[in-house]
Protein backbone atom coordinates (compact mmCIF):
# COMPACT_ATOMS: atom_id res chain seq x y z
CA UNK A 1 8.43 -2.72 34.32
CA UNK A 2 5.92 -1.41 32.00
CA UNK A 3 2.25 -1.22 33.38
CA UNK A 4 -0.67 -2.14 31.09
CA UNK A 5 -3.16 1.15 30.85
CA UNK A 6 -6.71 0.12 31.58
CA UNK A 7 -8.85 1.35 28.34
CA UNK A 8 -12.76 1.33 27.28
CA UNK A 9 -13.92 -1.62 25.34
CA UNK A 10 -16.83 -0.51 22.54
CA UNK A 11 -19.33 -2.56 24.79
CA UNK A 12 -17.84 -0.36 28.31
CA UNK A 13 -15.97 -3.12 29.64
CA UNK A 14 -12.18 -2.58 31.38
CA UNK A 15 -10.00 -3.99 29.10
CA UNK A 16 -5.92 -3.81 29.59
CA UNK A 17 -3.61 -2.67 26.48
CA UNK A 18 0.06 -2.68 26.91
CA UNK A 19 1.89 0.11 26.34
CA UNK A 20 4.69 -2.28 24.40
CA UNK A 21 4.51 -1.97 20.46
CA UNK A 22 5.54 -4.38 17.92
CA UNK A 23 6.40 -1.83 15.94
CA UNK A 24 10.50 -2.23 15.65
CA UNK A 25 11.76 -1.44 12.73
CA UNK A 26 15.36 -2.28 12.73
CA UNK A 27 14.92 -3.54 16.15
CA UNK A 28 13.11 -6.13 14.97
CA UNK A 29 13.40 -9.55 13.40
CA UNK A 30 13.70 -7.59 9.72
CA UNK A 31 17.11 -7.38 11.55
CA UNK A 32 17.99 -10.73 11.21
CA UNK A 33 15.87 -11.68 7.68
CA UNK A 34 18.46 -11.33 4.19
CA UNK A 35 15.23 -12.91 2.08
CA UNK A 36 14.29 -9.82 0.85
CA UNK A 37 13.69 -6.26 1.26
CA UNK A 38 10.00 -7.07 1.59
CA UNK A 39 10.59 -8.41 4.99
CA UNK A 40 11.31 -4.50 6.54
CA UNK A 41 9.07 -3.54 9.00
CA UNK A 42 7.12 -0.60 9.89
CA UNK A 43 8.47 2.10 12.46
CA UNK A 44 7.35 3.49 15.44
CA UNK A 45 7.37 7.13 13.20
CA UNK A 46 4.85 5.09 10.81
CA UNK A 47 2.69 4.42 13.70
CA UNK A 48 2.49 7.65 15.32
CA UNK A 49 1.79 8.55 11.52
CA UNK A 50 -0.89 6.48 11.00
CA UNK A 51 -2.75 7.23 14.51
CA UNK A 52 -2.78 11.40 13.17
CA UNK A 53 -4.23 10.53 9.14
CA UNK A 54 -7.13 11.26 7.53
CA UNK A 55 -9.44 8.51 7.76
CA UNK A 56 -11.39 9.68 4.52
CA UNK A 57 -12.36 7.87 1.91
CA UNK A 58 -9.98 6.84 -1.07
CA UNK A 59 -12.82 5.96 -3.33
CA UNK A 60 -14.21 8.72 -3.65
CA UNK A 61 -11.18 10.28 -4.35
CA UNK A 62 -11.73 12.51 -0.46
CA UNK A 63 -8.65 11.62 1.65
CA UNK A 64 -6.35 14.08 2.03
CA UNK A 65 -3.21 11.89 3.11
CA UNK A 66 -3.49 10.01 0.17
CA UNK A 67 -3.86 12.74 -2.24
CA UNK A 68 -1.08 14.40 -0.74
CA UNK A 69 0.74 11.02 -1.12
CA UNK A 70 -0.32 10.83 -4.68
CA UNK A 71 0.82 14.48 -5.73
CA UNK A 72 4.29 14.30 -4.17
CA UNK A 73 5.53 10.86 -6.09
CA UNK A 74 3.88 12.47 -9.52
CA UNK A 75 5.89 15.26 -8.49
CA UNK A 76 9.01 13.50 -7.79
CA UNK A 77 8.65 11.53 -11.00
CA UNK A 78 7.69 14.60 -13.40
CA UNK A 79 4.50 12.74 -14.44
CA UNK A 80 1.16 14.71 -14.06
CA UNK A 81 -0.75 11.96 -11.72
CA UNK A 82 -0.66 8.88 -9.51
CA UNK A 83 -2.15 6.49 -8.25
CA UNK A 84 -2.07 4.58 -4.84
CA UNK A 85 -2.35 0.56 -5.17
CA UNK A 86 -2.19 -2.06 -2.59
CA UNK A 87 0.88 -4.13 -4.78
CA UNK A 88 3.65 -4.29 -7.22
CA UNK A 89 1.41 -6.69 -9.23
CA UNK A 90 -1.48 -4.82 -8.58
CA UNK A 91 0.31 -1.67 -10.15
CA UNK A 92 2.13 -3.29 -12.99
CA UNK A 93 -1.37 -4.93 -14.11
CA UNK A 94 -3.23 -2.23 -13.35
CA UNK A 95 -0.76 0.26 -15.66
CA UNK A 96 -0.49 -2.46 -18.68
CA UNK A 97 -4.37 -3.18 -18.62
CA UNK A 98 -4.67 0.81 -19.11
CA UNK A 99 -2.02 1.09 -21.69
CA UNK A 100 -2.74 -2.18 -23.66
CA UNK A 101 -6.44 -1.01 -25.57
CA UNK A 102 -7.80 -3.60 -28.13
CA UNK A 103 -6.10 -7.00 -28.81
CA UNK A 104 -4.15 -8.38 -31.23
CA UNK A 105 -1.22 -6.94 -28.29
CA UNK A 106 1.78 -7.98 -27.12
CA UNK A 107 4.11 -7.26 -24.74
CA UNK A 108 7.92 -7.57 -24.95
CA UNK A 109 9.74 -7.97 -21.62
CA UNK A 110 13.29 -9.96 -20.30
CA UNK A 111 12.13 -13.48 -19.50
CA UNK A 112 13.46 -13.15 -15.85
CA UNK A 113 11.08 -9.99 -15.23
CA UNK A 114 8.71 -10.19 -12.64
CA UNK A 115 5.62 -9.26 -14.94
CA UNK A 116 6.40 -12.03 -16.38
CA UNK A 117 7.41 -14.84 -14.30
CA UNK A 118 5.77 -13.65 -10.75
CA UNK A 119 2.50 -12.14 -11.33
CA UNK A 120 0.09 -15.19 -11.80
CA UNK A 121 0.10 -14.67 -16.01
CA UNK A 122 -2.05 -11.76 -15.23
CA UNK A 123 -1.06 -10.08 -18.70
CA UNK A 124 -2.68 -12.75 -19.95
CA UNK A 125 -5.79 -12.84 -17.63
CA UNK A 126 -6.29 -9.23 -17.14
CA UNK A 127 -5.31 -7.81 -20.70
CA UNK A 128 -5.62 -10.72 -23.07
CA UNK A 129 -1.80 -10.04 -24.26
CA UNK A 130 0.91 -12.04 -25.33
CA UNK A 131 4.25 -11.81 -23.71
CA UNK A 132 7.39 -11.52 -25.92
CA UNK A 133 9.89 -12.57 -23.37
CA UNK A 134 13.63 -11.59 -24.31
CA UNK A 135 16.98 -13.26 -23.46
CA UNK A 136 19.20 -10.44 -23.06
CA UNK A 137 22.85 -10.72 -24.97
CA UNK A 138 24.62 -9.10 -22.32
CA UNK A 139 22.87 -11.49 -19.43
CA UNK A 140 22.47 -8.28 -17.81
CA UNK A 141 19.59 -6.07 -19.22
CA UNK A 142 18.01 -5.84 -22.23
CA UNK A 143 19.55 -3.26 -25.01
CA UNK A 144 17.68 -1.56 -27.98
CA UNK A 145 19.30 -4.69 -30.49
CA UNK A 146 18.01 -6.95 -28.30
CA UNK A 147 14.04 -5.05 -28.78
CA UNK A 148 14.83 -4.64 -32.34
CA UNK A 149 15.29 -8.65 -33.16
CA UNK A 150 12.27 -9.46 -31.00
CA UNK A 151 9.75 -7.16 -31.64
CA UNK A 152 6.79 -6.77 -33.83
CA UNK A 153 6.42 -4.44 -36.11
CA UNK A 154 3.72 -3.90 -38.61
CA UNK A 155 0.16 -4.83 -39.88
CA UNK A 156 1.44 -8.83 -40.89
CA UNK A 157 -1.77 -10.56 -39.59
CA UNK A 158 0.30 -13.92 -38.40
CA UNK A 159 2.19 -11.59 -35.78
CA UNK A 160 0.67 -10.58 -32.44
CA UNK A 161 1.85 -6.43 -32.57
CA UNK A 162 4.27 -5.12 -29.85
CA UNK A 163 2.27 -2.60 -28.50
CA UNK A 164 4.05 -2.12 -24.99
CA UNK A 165 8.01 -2.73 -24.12
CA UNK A 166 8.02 -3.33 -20.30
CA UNK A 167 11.36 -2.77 -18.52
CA UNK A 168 12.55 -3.71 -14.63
CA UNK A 169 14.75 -1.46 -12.36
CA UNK A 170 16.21 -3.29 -10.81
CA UNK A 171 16.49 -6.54 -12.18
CA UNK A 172 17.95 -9.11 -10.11
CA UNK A 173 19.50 -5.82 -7.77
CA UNK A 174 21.10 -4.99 -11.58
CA UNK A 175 20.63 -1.36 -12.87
CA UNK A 176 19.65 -0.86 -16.51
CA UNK A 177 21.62 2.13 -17.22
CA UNK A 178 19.52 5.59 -18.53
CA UNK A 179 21.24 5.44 -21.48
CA UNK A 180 20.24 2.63 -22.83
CA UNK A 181 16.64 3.22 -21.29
CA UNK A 182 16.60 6.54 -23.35
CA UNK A 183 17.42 4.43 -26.60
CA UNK A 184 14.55 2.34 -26.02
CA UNK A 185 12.46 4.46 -25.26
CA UNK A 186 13.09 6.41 -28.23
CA UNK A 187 12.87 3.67 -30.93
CA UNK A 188 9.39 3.04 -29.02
CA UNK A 189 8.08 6.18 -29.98
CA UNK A 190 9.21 6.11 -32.89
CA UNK A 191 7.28 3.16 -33.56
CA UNK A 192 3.85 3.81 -31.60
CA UNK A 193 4.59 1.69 -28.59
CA UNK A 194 3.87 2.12 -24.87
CA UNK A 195 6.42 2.02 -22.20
CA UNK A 196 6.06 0.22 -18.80
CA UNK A 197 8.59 0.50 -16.31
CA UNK A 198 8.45 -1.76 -13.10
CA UNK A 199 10.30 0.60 -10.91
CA UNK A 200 9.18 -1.41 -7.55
CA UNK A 201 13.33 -0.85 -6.85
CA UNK A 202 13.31 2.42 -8.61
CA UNK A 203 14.45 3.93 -5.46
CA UNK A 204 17.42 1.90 -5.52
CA UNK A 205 18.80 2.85 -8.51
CA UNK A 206 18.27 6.41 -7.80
CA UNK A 207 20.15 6.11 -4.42
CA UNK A 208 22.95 4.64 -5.60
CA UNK A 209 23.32 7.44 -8.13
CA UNK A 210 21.82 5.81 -11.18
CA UNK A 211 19.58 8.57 -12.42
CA UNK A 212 17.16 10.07 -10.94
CA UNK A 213 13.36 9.15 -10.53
CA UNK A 214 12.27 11.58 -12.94
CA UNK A 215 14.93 10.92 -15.69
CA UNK A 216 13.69 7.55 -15.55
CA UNK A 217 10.13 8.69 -15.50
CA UNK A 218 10.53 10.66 -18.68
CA UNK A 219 11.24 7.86 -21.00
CA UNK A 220 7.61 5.72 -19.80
CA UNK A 221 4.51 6.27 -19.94
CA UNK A 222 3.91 4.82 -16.80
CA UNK A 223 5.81 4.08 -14.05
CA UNK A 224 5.21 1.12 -10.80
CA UNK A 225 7.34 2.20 -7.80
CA UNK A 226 6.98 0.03 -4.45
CA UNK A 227 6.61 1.08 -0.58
CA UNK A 228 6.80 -2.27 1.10
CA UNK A 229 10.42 -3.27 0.10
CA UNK A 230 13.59 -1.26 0.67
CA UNK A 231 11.21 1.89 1.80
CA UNK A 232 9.85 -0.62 5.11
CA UNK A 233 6.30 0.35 4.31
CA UNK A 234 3.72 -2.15 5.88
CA UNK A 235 1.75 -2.27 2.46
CA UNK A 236 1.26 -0.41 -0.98
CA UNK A 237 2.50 0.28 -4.25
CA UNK A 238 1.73 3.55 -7.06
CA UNK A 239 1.61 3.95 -10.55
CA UNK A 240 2.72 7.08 -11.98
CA UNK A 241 1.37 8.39 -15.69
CA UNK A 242 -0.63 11.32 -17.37
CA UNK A 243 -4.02 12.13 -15.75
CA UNK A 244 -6.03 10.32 -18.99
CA UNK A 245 -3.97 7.26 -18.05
CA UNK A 246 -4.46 6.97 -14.33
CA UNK A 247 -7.56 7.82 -14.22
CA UNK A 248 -8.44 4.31 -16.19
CA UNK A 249 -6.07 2.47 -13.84
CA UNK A 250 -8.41 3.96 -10.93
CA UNK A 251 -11.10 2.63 -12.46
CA UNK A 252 -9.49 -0.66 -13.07
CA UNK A 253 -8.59 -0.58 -9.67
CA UNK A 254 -12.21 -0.52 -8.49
CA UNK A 255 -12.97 -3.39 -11.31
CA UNK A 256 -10.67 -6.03 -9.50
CA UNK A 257 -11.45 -4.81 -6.10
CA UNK A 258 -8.35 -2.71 -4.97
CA UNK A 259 -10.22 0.52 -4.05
CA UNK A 260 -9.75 1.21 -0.58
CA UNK A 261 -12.50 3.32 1.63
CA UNK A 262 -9.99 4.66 4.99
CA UNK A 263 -6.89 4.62 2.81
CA UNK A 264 -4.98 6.99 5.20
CA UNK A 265 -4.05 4.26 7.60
CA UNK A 266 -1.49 2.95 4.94
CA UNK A 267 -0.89 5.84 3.03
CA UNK A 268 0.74 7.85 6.17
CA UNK A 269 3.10 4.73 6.73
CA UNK A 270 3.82 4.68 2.99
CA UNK A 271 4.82 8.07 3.15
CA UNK A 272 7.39 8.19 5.68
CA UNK A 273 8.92 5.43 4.09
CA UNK A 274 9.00 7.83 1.17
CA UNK A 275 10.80 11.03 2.68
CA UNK A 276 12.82 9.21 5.62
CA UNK A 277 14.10 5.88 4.21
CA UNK A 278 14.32 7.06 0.58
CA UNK A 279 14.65 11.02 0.95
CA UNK A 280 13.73 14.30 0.23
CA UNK A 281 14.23 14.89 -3.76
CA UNK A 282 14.41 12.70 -6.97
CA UNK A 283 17.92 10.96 -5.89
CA UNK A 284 17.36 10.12 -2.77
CA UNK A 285 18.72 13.53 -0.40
CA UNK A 286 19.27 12.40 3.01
CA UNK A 287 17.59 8.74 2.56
CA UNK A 288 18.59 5.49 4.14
CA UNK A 289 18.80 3.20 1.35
CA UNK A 290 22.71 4.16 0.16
CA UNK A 291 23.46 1.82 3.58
CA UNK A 292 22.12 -1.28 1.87
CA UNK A 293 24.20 -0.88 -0.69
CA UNK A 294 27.61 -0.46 1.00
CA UNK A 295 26.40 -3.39 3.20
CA UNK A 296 25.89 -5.52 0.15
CA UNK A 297 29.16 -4.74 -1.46
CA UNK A 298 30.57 -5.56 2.28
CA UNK A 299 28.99 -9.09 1.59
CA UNK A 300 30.13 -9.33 -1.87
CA UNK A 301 34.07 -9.03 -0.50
CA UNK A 302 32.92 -11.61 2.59
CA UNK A 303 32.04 -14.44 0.13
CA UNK A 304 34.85 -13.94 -2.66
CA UNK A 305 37.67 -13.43 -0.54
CA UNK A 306 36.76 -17.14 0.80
CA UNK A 307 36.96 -17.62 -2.91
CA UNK A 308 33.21 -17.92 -4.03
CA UNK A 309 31.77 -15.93 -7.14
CA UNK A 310 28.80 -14.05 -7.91
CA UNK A 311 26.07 -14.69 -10.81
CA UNK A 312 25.34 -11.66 -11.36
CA UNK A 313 27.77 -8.14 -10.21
CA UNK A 314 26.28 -6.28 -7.29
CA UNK A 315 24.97 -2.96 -8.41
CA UNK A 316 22.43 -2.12 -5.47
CA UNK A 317 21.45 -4.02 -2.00
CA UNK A 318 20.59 -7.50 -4.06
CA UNK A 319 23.16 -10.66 -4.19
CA UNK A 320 22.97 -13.63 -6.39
CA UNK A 321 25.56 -16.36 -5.01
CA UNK A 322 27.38 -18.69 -7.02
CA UNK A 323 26.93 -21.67 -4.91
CA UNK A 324 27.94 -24.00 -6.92
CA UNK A 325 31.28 -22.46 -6.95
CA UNK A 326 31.88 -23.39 -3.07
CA UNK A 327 30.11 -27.02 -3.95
CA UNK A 328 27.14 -25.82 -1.81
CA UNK A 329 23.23 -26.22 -2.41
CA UNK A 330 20.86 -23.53 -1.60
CA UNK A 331 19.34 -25.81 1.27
CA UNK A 332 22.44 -26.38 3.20
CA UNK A 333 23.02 -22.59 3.13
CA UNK A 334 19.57 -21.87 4.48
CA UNK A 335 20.14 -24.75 7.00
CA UNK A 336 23.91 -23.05 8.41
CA UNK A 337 21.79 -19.65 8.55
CA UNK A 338 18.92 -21.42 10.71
CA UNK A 339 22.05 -21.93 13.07
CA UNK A 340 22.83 -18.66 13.18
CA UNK A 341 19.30 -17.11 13.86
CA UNK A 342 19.16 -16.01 10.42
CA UNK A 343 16.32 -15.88 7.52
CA UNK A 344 18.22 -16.74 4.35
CA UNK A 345 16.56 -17.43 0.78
CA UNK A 346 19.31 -19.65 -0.83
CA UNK A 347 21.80 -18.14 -3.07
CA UNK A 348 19.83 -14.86 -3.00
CA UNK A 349 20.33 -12.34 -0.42
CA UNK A 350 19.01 -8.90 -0.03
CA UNK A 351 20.83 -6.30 2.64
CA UNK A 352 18.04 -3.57 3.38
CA UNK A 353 18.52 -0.82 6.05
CA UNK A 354 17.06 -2.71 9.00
CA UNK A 355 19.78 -5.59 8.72
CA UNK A 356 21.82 -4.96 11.58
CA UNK A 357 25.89 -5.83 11.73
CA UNK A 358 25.33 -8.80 14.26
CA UNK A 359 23.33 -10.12 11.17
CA UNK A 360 26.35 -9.47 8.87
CA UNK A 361 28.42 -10.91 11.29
CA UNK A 362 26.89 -14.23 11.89
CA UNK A 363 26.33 -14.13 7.75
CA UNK A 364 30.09 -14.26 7.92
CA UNK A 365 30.15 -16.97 9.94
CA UNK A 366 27.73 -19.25 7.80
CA UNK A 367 30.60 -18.03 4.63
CA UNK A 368 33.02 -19.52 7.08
CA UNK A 369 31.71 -22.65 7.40
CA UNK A 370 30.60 -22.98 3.72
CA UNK A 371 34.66 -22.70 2.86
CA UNK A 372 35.42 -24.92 5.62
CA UNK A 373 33.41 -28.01 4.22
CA UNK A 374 34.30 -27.64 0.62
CA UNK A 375 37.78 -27.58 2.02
CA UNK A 376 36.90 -30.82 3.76
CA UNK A 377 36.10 -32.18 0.83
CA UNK A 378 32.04 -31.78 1.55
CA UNK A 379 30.09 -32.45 -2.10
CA UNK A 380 27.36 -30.48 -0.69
CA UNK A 381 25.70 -30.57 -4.71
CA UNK A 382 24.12 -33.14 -4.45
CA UNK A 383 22.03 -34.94 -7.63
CA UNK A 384 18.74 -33.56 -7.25
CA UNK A 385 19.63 -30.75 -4.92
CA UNK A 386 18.02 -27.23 -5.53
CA UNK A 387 20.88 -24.70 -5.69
CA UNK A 388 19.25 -21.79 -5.36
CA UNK A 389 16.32 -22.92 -2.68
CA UNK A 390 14.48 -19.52 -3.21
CA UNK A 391 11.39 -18.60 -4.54
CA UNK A 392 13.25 -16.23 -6.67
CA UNK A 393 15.44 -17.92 -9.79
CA UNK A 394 17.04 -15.52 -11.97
């Protein structure tokens, strides 16, 4: 049995502190949790990171961990600065505020993106912009004809002007291909306007052999990868762009409040994410995250071959479950996973590195008994019933 280490209080009182860490990672209950890749944990090798960093400060632009932090992603992106932000929203705000200068703006984005639908209307709030939200033809991503019909072009005075196309990549675990981000990009510059990309799953895409992080770079202006999701960072986000760029975002950052004095004590964590659950170079050398993705296509095969069907195809670690398909409701599936021990988010699920195959087994077991009751003859669809039970509705 483990002995608790008597230790110095601040005050010079004995206090006891166990030498047991929460600190799991895949151990943990991220092990059992298919919500979403935001529910990874930090490591033990984040921990012992943290207790060596700097513990300068980040507003003044001093700490060395974060710097270092900083220069590597610009580097891995081929952009010429970064900057270190506590969120995905913070870091998609904080790069549209510095790319969006005088109003009449807009900004044209698919309806289902989360700058859109998840971040509070904070385009609205923080930049005074109006959202063009686009239906995409293909129901997968949007394509240069589908920017072309929507955007605005012009000095017309009864048209708010385009002045930033903001993509997602991911989208729903879907990867907008670099070819068609490349004509988009292109017809952008053509026409003056700004590119966003919210690249929170970024790594994803470049893991599974997608493109790499600086080929996607290349076509934006600026760039919002996360740390917190797939990379099991406890916190953080960063924006990648030229120097002129993010050096307004860091001001914007200290506007709303998200400058952070002892930034080290995050940054460390967010970097071993970074070069031991992602990987070494621009695709993802030597990472963890190509796992998830074999695990999700294991989970695709699970559900079809008891003959239910997917929304949306499974290009990365992200699942979108046609429930209706096995005459199930989102509730009742995160009710049979309750019963299991597991965290499910109704008809989305999300395999990240820390799920463990007990999880994937007992997953199998909540298919098992979805097939069995529609085979029964269960109307589990109820009038009124939320089929996808999920915070998340693509």
């Amino acid at each position: 049995m483990e002995q608790d280490t008597p230790v110095q209080s601040m005050n010079g009182a004995a206090v006891s502190a166990s030498k047991s860490t929460t600190w799991l990672g895949r151990q943990g209950a991220a092990a059992f949790d298919l919500r979403s890749d935001t529910q990874t944990t930090p490591t033990l090798e984040m921990l012992r990171a943290i207790e060596v960093t700097t513990l300068d400060d980040d507003v003044y632009h001093e700490d060395r961990t974060t710097i270092n932090l900083e220069d590597h992603i610009a580097a891995l992106t081929g952009k010429e600065a970064a900057l270190f932000v506590v969120s995905g929203s913070m870091g998609n705000q904080l790069a549209l505020r510095s790319l969006l200068t005088q109003p009449p703006h807009g900004v044209l984005c698919d309806h289902r993106s989360h700058v859109n639908r998840y971040e509070a209307g904070g385009v609205a709030s923080l930049s005074g912009a109006m959202v063009e939200a686009v239906v995409p033809k293909n129901g997968v991503h949007l394509t240069l004809e589908d920017v072309k019909e929507n955007v605005c072009l012009g000095d017309d005075v009864h048209v708010c002007p385009t002045k930033v196309i903001s993509l997602e990549n991911t989208l729903a675990g879907m990867i907008m291909p670099l070819d068609e981000v490349k004509r988009i990009s292109a017809f952008a510059r053509e026409n003056n306007i700004k590119m966003h990309l919210d690249g929170a799953r970024l790594w994803e895409v470049a893991a599974s052999g997608g493109g790499s992080l600086d080929s996607f770079a290349a076509c934006f202006d600026t760039v919002n990868l996360c740390f917190s999701k797939g990379l099991g960072a406890p916190i953080g986000s960063i924006i990648v762009g030229s120097k002129d760029v993010i050096k307004h975002a860091r001001w914007m950052r200290k506007a709303i409040g998200g400058g952070l004095r002892q930034s080290g004590v995050v940054t460390a964590a967010a970097r071993v994410g970074v070069d031991t659950t992602f990987g070494k170079g621009p695709n993802g050398e030597g990472g963890l995250l190509k796992t998830s993705h074999a695990m999700a296509k294991r989970v695709e095969k699970i559900w079809t071959d008891l003959g239910g069907k997917m929304l949306y195809p499974v290009h990365t670690n992200m699942l979108w479950l046609d429930l209706e398909s096995m005459n199930c409701s989102g509730s009742r599936l995160n009710a049979l996973g309750a019963e299991q021990g597991l965290k499910l988010s109704g008809n989305r699920i999300i395999t990240h590195y820390q799920v463990s195959e007990e999880a994937i087994q007992r997953l199998t077991n909540v298919f098992q008994k979805v097939a069995e009751e529609k085979t029964n003859g269960h109307d589990l669809k109820r009038k009124g019933d939320d089929m996808e039970s999920g915070i998340y509705k693509k």
